[in-house]
Protein backbone atom coordinates (compact mmCIF):
# COMPACT_ATOMS: atom_id res chain seq x y z
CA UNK A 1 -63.64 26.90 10.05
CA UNK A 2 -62.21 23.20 10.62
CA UNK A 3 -59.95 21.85 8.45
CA UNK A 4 -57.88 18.78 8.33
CA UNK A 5 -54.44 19.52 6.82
CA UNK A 6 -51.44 17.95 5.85
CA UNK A 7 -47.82 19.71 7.23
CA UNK A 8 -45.66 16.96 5.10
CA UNK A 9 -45.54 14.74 2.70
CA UNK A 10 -44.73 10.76 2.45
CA UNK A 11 -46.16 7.19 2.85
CA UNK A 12 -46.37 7.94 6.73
CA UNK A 13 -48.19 11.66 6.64
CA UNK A 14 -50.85 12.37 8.66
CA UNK A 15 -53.42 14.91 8.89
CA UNK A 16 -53.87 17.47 11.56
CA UNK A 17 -56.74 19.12 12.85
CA UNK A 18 -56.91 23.33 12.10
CA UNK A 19 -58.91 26.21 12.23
CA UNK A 20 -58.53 28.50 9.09
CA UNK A 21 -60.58 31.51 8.06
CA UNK A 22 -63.55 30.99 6.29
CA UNK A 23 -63.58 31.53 2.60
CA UNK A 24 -65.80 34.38 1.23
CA UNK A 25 -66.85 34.45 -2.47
CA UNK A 26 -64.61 36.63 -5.16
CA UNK A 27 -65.43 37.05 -8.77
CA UNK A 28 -66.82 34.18 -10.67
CA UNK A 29 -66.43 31.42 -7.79
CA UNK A 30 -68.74 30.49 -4.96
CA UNK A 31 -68.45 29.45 -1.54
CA UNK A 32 -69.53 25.68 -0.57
CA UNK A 33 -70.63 24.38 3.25
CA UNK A 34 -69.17 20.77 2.15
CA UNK A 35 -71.09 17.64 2.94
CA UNK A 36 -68.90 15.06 1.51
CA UNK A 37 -65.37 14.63 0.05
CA UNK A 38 -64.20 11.43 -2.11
CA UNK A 39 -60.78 10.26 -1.67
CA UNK A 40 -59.31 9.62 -5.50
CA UNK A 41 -56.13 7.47 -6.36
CA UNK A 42 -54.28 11.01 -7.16
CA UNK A 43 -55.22 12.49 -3.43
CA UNK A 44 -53.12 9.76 -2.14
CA UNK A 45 -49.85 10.16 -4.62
CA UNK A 46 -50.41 13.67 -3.52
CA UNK A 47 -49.88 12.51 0.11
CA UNK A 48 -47.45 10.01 -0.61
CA UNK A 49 -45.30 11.93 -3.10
CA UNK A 50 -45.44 15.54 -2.65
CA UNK A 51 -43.33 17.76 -4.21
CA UNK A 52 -42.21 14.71 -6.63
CA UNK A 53 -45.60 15.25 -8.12
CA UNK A 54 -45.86 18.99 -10.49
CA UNK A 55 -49.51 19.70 -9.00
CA UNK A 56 -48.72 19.27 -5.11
CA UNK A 57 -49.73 22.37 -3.31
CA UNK A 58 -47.37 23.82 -0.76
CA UNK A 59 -47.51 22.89 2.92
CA UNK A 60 -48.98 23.36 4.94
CA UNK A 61 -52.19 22.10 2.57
CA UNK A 62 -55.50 21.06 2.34
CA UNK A 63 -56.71 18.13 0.18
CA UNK A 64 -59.35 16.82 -1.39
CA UNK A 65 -60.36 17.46 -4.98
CA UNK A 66 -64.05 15.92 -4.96
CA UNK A 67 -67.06 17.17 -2.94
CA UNK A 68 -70.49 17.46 -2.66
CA UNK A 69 -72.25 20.41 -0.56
CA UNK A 70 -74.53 23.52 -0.18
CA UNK A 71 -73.68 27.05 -1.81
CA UNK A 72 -73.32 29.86 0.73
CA UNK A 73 -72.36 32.73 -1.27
CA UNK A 74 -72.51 33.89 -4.62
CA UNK A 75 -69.76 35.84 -5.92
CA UNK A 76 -69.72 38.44 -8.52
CA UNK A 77 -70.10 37.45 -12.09
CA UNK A 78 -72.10 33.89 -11.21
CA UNK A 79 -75.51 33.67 -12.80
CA UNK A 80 -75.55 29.86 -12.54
CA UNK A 81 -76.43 29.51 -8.64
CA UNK A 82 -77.65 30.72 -5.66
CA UNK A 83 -77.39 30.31 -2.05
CA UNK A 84 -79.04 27.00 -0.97
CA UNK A 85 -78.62 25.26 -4.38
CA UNK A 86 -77.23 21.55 -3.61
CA UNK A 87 -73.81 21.18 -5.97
CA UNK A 88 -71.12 18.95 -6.91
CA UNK A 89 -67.59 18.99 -8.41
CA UNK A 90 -63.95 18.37 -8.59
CA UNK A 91 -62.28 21.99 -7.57
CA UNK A 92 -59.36 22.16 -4.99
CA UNK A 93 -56.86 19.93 -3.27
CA UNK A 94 -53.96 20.62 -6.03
CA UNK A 95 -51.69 23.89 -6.79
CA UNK A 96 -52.50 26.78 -5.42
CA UNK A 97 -55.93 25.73 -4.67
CA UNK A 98 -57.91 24.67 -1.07
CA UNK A 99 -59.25 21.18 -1.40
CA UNK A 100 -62.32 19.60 0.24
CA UNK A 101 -61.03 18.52 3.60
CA UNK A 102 -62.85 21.65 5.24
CA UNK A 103 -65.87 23.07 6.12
CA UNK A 104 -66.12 25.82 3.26
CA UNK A 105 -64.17 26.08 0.35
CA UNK A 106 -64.34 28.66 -2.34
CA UNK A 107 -64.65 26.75 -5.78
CA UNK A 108 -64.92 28.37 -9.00
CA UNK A 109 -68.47 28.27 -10.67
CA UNK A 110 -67.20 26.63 -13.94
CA UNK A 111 -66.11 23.56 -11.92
CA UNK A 112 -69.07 22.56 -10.70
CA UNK A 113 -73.06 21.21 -11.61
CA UNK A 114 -76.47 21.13 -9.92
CA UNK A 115 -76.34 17.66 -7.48
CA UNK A 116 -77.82 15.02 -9.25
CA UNK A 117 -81.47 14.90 -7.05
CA UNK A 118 -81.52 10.86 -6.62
CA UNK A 119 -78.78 10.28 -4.56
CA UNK A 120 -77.43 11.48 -1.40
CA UNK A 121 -74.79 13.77 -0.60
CA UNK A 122 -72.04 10.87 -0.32
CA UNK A 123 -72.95 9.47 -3.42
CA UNK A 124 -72.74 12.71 -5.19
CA UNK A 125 -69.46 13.06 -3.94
CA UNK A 126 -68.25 9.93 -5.50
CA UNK A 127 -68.46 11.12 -8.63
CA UNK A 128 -66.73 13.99 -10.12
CA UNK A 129 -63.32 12.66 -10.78
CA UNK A 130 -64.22 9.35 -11.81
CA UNK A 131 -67.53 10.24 -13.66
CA UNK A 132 -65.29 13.24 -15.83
CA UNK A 133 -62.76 10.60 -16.86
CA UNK A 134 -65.10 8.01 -17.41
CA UNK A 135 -67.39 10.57 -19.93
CA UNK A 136 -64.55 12.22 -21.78
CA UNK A 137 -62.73 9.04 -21.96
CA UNK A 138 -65.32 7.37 -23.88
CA UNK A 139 -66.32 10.85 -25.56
CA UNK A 140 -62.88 11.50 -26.96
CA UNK A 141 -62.78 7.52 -28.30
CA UNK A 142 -65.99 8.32 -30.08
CA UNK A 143 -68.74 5.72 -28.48
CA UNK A 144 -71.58 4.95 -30.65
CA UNK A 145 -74.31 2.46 -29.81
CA UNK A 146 -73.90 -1.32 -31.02
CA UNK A 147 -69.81 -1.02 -30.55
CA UNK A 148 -68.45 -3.85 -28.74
CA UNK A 149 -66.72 -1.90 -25.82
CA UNK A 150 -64.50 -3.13 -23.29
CA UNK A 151 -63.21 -1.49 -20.06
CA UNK A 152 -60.36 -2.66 -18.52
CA UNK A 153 -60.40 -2.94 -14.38
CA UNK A 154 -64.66 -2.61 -14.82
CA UNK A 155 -65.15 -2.62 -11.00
CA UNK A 156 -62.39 0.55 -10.59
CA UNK A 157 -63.65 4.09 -9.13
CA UNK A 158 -63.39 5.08 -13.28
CA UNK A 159 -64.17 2.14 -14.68
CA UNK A 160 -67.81 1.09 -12.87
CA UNK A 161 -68.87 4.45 -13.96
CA UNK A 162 -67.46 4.09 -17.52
CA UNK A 163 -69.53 0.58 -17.76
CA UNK A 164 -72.39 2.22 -17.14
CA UNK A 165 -72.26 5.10 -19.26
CA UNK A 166 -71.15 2.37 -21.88
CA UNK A 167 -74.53 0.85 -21.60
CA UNK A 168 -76.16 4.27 -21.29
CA UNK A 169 -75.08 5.28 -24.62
CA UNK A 170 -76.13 2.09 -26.14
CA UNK A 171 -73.10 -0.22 -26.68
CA UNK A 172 -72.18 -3.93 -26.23
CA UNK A 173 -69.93 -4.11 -22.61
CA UNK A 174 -67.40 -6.15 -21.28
CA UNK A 175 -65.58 -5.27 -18.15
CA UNK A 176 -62.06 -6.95 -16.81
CA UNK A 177 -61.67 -7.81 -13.18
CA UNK A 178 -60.43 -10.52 -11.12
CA UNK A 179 -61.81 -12.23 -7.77
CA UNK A 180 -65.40 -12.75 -6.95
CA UNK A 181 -66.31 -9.53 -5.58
CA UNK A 182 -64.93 -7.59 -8.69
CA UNK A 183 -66.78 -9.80 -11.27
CA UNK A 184 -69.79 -9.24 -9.20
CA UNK A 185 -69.52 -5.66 -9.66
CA UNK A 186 -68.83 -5.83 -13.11
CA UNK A 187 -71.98 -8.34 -13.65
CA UNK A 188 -74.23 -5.93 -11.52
CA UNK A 189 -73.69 -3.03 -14.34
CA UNK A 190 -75.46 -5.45 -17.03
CA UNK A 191 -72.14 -6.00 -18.32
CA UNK A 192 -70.01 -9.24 -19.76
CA UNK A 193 -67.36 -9.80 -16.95
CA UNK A 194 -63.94 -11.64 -17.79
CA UNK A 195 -61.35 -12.55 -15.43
CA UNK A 196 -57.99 -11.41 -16.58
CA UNK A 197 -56.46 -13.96 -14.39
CA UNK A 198 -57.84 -17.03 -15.69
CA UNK A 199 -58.77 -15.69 -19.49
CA UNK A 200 -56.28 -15.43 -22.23
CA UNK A 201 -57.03 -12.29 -24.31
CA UNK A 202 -56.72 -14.40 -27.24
CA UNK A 203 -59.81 -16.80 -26.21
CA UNK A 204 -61.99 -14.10 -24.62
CA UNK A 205 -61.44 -12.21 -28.44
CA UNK A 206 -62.57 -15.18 -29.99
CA UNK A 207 -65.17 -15.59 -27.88
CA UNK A 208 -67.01 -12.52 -27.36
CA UNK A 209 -66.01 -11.08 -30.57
CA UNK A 210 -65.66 -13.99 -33.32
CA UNK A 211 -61.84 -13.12 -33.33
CA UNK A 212 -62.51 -9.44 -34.83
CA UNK A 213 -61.75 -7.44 -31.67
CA UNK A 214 -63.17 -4.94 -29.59
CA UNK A 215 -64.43 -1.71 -31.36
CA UNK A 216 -63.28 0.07 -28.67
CA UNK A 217 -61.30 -0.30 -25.38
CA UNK A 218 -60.97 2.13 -22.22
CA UNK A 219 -57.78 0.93 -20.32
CA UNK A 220 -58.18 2.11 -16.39
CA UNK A 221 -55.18 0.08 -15.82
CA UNK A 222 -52.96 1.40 -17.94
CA UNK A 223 -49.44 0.96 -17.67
CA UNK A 224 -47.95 -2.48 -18.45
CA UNK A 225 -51.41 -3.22 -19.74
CA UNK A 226 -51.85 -1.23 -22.36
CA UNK A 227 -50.20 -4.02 -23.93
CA UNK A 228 -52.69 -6.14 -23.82
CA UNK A 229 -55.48 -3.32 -25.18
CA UNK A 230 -53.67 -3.33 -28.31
CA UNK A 231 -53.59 -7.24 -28.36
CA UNK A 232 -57.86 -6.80 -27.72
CA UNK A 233 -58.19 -4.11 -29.97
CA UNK A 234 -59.90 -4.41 -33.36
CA UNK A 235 -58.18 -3.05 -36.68
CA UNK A 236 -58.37 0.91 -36.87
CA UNK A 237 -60.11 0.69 -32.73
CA UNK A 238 -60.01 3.12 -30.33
CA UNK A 239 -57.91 2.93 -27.41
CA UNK A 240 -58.52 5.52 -24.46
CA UNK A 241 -56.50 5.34 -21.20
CA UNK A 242 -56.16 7.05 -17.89
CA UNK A 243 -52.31 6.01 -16.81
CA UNK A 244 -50.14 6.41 -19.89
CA UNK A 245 -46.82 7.15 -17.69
CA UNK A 246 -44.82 4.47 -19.69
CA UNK A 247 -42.36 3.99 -22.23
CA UNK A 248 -43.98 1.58 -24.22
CA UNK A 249 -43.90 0.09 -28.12
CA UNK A 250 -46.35 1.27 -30.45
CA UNK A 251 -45.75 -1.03 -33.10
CA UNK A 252 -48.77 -3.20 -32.09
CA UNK A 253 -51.05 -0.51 -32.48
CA UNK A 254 -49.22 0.91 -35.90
CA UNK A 255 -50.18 -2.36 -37.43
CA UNK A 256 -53.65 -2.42 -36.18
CA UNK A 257 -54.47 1.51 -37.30
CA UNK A 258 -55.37 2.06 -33.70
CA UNK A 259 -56.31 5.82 -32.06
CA UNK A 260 -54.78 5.92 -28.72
CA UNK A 261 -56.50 9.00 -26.56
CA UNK A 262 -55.00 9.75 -22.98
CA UNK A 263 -57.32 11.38 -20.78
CA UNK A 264 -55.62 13.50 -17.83
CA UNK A 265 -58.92 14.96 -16.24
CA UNK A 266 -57.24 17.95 -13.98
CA UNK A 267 -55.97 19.54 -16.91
CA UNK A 268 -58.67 21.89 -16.98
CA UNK A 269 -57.84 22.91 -13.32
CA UNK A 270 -54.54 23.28 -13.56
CA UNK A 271 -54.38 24.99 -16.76
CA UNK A 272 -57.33 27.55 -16.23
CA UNK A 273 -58.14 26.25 -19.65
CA UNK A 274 -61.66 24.75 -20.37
CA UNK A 275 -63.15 24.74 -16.98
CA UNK A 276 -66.63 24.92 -18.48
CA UNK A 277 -66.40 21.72 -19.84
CA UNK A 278 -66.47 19.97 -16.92
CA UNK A 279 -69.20 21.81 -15.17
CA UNK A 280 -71.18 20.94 -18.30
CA UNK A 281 -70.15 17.18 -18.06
CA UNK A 282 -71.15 17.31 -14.35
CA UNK A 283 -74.49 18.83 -15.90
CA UNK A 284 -75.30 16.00 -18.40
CA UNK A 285 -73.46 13.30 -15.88
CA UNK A 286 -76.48 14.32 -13.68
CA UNK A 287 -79.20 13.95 -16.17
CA UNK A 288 -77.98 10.48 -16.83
CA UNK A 289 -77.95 9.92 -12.88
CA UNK A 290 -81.24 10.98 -12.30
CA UNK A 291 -83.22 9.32 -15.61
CA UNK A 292 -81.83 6.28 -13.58
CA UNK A 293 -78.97 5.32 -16.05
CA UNK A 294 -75.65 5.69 -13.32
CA UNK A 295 -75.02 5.31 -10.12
CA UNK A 296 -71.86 5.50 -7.94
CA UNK A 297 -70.73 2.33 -5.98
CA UNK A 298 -69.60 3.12 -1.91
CA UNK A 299 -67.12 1.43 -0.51
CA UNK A 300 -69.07 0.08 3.01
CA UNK A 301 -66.43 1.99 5.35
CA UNK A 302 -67.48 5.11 6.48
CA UNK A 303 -65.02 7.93 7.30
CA UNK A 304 -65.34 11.43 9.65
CA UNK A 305 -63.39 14.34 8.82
CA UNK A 306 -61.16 13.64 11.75
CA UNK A 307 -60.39 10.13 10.43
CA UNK A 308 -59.17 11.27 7.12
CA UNK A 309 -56.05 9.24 7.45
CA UNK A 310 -58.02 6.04 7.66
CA UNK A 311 -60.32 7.05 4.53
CA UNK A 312 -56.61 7.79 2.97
CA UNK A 313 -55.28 4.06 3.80
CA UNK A 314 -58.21 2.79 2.59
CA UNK A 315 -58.15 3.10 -0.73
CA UNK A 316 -54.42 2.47 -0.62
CA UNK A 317 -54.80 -0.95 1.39
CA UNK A 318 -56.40 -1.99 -2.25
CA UNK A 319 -59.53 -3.57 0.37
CA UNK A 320 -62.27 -0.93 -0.73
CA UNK A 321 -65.07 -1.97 -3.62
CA UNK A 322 -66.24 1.25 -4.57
CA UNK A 323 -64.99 4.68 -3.80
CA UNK A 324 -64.18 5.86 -0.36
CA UNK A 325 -65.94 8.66 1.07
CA UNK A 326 -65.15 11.18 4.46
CA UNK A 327 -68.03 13.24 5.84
CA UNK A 328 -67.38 16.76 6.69
């Protein structure tokens, strides 16, 4: 089969063109014909960083985590699927593990859901990553309709899908961006935008929540910024987060009572621990997709498997609105 793969690591790496054996299904995983891979933030610190990063694989390796395909074989154990069923999931491209950038890859059954039926291929492939994060990150900070919910960098890969699912499950929403085209997106979703740029927190507090604070606050951006949740935040709030690599002090949240819940979505995949959980999000992420409640946002460049580099730079050139997608 064709394969694009990586032989080393750093800003500067390219991809090379390879033929590898086809995949054929073992106990409890299936083999997928891929359609469509995503590229996600972490495929390019992968690229960029190598063996600086714990879940690198070894070279030479093939990336790619999300994807969107066609089962063509079953292996023992897997009552879920059958050849020909349209699926989606986030399964390789880390460890030990063959990513997306292929043909075929051999995934294992628990990582993976039923394609949601309304979109395309490309779209489907969008989500897994981002649409995971974005669902346990407001699961784990306990959502509930009527909360007054703010998601920091709103137009992100993670954080138009969190918007949406914000609205889905019935709260108020308020997305941060900056520049015309973000605050478009952000608007788009049915939610509040605010410009981070040109807003104090202080004034958009008072403004869209009489000075109380948001109930609840999922931080994309992380970092730095998680500062300036815990300045947004409401007294005993929930704070969850996707980038809590920081040394950072609490004492703002200690005297607000606030939850802080990081979400590190490949945990599952690199710990062999609780795979299930994110087939079943995939599941219910593809309910909510087809009742017409979600829907992933492209980025207008489109990508061929042999111009994975480009699809790679990008989402690193910081250019793309919306995720970027390579078909196989």
């Amino acid at each position: 089969m064709k394969a694009m793969t990586i032989t080393a690591y750093g800003e500067s790496a390219t991809f090379e063109a390879a033929d590898l054996s086809k995949p054929t299904a073992t106990q409890g995983h299936v083999v997928i014909r891929i359609a469509a891979c995503s590229v996600n933030t972490v495929d390019t610190m992968i690229r960029s960083m190598g063996a600086d990063l714990p879940l690198s694989p070894a070279l030479p390796a093939v990336l790619g985590m999300d994807f969107a395909g066609v089962i063509e074989g079953v292996g023992e154990g897997v009552t879920e699927f059958s050849v020909g069923d349209e699926v989606y999931g986030c399964a390789g491209g880390l460890a030990d593990i063959q990513g997306a950038l292929a043909e075929f890859m051999l995934a294992d059954s628990k990582l993976i859901a039923h394609k949601p039926k309304s979109i395309s291929m490309r779209e489907a492939a969008a989500m897994p990553l981002v649409g995971i994060t974005a669902y346990e990150g407001l699961e784990r900070a306990g959502i509930t309709a009527g909360q007054k919910v703010l998601i920091q960098g709103g137009a992100g890969g993670v954080g138009h899908l969190a918007l949406q699912l914000a609205k889905h499950f019935g709260a108020d929403v308020y997305g941060t961006g900056t520049g015309e085209d973000q605050l478009e997106v952000i608007k788009g979703y049915g939610a509040t935008s605010i410009d981070f740029a040109a807003e104090k927190i202080a004034d958009y507090v008072a403004e869209y929540t009489d000075g109380a604070g948001f109930d609840l606050i999922f931080d994309t951006v992380g970092g730095a910024n998680m500062t300036n949740s815990f300045e947004a935040a409401a007294l005993n709030a929930n704070l969850s987060s996707t980038v809590g690599l920081l040394e950072i002090d609490l004492s703002p949240a200690h005297f607000k009572g606030l939850s802080l819940h990081i979400v590190f979505m490949l945990l599952p995949m690199l710990s062999n621990q609780g795979r299930e959980k994110h087939g079943a999000i995939l599941a219910k992420l593809a309910e909510i997709v087809d009742a017409g409640a979600l829907k992933p946002l492209l980025d207008d460049e489109v990508f061929g498997l042999e111009n994975v580099g480009g699809a790679y730079d990008r989402l690193t050139s910081g250019k793309a609105i919306g995720k970027v997608v390579v078909d196989i």
